[in-house]
Protein backbone atom coordinates (compact mmCIF):
# COMPACT_ATOMS: atom_id res chain seq x y z
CA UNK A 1 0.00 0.00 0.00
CA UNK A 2 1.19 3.51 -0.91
CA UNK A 3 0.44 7.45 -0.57
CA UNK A 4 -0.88 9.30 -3.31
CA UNK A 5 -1.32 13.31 -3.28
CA UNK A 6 -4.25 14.54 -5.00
CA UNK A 7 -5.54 18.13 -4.80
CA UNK A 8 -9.59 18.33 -5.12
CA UNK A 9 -10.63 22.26 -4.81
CA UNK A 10 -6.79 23.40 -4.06
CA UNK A 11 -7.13 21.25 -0.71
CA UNK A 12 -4.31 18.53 -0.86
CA UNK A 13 -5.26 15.00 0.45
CA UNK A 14 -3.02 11.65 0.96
CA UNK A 15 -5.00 9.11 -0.07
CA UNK A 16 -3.89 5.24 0.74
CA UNK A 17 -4.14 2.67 -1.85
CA UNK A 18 -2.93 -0.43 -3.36
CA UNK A 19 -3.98 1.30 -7.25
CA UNK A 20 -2.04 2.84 -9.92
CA UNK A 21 -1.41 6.89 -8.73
CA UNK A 22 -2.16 7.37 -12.16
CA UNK A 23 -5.66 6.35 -11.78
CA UNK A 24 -5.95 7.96 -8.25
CA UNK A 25 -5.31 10.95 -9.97
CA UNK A 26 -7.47 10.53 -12.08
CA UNK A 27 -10.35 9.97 -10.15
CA UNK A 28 -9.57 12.41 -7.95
CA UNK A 29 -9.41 15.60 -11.41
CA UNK A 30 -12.64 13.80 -12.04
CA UNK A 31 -14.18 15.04 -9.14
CA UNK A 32 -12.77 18.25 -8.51
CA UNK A 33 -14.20 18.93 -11.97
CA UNK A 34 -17.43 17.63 -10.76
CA UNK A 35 -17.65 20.16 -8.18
CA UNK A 36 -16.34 22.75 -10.00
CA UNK A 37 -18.97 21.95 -12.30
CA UNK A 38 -21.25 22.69 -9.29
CA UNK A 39 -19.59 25.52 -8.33
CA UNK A 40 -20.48 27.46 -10.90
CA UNK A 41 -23.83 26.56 -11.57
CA UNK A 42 -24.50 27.77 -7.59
CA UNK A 43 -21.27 29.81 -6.18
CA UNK A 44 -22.64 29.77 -2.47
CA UNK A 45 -23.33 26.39 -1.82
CA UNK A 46 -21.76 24.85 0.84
CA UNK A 47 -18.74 22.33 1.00
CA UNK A 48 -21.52 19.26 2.19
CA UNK A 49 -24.18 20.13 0.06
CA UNK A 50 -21.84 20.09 -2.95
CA UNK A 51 -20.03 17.26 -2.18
CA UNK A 52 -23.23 15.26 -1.65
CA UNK A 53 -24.70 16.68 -5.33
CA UNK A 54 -21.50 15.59 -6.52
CA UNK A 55 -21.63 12.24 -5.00
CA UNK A 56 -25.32 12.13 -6.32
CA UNK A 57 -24.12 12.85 -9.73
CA UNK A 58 -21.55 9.87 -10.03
CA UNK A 59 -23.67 7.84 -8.43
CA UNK A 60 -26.31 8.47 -11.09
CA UNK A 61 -23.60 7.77 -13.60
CA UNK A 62 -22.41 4.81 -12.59
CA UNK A 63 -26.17 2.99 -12.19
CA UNK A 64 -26.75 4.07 -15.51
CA UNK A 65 -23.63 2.39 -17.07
CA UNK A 66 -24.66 -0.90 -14.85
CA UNK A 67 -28.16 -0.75 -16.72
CA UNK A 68 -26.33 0.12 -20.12
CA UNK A 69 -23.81 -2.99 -19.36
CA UNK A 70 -26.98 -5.51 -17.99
CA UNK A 71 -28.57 -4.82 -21.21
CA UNK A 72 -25.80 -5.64 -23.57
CA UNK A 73 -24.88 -8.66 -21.23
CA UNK A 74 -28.31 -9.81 -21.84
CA UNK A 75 -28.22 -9.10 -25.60
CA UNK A 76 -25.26 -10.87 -25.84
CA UNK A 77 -26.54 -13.78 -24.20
CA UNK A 78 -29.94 -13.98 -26.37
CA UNK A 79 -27.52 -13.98 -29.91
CA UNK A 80 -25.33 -16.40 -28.14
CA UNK A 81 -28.72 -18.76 -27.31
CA UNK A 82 -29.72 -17.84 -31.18
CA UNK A 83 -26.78 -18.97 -32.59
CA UNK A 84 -26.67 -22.41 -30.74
CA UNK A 85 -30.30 -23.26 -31.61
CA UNK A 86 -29.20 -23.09 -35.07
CA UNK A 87 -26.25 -25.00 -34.64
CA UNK A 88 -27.96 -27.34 -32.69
């Protein structure tokens, strides 16, 4: 396990981890642009509130993908079942 430094909204956190720093850093510019994003949009929300939209929003994201991947999983399994009834 190792230290990685990221910096989410020019506060610097050392996060522990057995994964690439690469990809930690990567998450972490993902969601510093996330609440950047909401930032923006409402310039006096507060630290929690953002945070939680922000958590929200990937949260959102990532149920949508698992619905997106479900469906092709089960696609792909009805072709598969196709093509061995017609080889059978």
């Amino acid at each position: 396990m190792h230290s990685v430094e990221v910096e989410i909204l020019g506060q610097t956190y050392s996060i522990k981890t057995d994964q690439d720093a690469a990809y930690i850093k990567r998450l972490a510019l993902y969601v510093d642009e996330k609440l950047k994003e909401i930032y923006n949009a409402a310039p006096n929300v507060n630290h929690v509130r953002a945070s939680i939209m922000v958590a929200l929003g990937i949260a959102d994201e990532l149920f949508k993908l698992r619905r997106e991947q479900e469906n092709v999983d089960r696609m792909i399994e009805e072709k598969t079942n196709m093509l061995s009834n017609l080889l059978e």
